[in-house]
PDB file of N, CA and C in Angstrom:
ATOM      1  N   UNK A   1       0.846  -1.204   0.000  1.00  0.00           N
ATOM      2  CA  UNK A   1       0.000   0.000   0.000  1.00  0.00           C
ATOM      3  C   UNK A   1       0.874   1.244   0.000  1.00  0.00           C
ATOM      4  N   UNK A   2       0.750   2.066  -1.059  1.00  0.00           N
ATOM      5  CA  UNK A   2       1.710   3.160  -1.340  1.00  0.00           C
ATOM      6  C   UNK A   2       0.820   4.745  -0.892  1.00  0.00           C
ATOM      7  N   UNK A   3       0.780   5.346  -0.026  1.00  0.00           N
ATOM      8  CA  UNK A   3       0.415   6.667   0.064  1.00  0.00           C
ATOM      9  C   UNK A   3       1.290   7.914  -0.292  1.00  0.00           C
ATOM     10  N   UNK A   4       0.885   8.414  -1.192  1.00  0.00           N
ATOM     11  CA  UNK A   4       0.989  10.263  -1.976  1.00  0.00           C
ATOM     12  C   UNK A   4       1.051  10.432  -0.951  1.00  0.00           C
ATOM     13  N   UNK A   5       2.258  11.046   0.262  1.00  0.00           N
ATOM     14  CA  UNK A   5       1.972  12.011   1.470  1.00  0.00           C
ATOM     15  C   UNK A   5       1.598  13.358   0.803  1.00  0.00           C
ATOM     16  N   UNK A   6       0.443  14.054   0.308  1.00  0.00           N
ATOM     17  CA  UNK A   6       0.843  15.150  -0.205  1.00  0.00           C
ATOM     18  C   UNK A   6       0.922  15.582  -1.904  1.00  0.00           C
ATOM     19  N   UNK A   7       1.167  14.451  -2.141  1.00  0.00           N
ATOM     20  CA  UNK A   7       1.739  14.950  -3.536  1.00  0.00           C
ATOM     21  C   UNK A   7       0.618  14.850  -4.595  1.00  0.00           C
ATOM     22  N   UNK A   8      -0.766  14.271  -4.079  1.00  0.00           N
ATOM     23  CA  UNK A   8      -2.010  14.265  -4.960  1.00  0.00           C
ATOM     24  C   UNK A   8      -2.827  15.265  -4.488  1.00  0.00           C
ATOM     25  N   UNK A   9      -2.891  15.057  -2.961  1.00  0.00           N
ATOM     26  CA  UNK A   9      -3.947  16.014  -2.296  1.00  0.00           C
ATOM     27  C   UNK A   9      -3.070  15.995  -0.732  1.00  0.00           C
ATOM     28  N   UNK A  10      -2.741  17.275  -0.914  1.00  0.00           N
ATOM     29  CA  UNK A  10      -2.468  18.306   0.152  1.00  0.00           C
ATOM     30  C   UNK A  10      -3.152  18.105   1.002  1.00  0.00           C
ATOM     31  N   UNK A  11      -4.699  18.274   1.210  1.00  0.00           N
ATOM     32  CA  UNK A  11      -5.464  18.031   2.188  1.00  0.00           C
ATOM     33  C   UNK A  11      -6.085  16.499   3.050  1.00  0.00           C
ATOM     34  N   UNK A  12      -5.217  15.627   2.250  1.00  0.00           N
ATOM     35  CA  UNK A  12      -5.622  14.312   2.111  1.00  0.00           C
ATOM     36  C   UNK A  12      -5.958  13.858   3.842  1.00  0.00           C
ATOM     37  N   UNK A  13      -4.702  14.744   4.634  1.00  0.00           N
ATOM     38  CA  UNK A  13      -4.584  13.855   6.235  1.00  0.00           C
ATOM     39  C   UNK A  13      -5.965  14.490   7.255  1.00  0.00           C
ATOM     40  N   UNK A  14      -6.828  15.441   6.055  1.00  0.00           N
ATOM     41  CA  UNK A  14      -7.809  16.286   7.015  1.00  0.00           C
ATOM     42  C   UNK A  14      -8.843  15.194   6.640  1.00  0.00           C
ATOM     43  N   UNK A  15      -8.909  13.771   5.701  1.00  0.00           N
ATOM     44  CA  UNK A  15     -10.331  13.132   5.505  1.00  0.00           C
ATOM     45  C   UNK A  15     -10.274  11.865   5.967  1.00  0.00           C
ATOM     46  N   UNK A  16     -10.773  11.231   5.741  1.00  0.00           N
ATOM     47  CA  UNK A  16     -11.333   9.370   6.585  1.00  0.00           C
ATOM     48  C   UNK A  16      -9.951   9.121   5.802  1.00  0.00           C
ATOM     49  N   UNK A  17      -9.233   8.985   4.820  1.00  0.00           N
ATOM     50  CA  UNK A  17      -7.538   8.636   4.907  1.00  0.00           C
ATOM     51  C   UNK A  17      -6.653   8.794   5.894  1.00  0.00           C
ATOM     52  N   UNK A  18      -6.881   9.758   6.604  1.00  0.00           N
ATOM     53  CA  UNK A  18      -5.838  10.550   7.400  1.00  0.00           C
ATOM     54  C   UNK A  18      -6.190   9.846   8.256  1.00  0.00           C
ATOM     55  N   UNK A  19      -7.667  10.118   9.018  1.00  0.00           N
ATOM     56  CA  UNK A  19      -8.002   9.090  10.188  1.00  0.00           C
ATOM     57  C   UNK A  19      -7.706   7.821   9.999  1.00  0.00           C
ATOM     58  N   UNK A  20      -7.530   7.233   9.375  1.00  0.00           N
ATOM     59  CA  UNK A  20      -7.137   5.659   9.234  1.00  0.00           C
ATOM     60  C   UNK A  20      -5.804   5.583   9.631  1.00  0.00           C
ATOM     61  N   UNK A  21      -5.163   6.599   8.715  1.00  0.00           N
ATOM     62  CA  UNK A  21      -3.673   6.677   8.490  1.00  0.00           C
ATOM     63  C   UNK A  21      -3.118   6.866  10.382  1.00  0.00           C
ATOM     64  N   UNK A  22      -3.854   7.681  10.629  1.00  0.00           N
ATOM     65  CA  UNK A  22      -3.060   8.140  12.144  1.00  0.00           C
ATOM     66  C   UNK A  22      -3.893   7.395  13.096  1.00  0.00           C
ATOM     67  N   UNK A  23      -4.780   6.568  12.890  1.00  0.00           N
ATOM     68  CA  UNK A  23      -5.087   5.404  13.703  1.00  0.00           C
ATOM     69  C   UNK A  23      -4.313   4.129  13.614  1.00  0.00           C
ATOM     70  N   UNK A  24      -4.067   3.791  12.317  1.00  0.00           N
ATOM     71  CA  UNK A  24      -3.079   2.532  11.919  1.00  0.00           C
ATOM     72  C   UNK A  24      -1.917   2.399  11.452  1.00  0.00           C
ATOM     73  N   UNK A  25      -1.881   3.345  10.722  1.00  0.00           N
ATOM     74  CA  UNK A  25      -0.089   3.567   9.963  1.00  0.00           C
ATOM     75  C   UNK A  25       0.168   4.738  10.667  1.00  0.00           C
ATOM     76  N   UNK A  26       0.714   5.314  11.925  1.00  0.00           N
ATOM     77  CA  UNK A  26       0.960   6.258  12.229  1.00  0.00           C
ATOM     78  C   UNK A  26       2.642   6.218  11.910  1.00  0.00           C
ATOM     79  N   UNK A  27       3.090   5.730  11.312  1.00  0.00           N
ATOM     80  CA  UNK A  27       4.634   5.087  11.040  1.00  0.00           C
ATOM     81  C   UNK A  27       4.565   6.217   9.872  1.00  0.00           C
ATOM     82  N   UNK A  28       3.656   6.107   9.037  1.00  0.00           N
ATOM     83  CA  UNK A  28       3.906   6.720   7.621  1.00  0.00           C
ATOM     84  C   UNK A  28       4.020   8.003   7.913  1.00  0.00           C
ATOM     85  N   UNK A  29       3.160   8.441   9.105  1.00  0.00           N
ATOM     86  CA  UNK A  29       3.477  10.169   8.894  1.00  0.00           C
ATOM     87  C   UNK A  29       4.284  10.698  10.351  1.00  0.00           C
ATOM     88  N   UNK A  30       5.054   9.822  10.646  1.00  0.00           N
ATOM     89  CA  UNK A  30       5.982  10.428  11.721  1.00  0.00           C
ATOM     90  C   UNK A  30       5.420  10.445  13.162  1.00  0.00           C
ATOM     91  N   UNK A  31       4.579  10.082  13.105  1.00  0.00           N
ATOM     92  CA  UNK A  31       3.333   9.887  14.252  1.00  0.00           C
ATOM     93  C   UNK A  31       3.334   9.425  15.420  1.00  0.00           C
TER      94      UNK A  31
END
């Protein structure tokens, strides 16, 4: 599973991605 930090949508970590992301992969964003 590859995530665009950013590079598709800027706003991406403000929607149900982000919440996933910083509930489960908090690895990917430094978290």
């Amino acid at each position: 599973m590859t995530i665009p930090l950013g590079e598709l949508d800027p706003q991406w970590q403000r929607g149900p991605m982000g919440d996933w992301v910083r509930h489960y992969r908090a690895d990917l964003i430094g978290g």
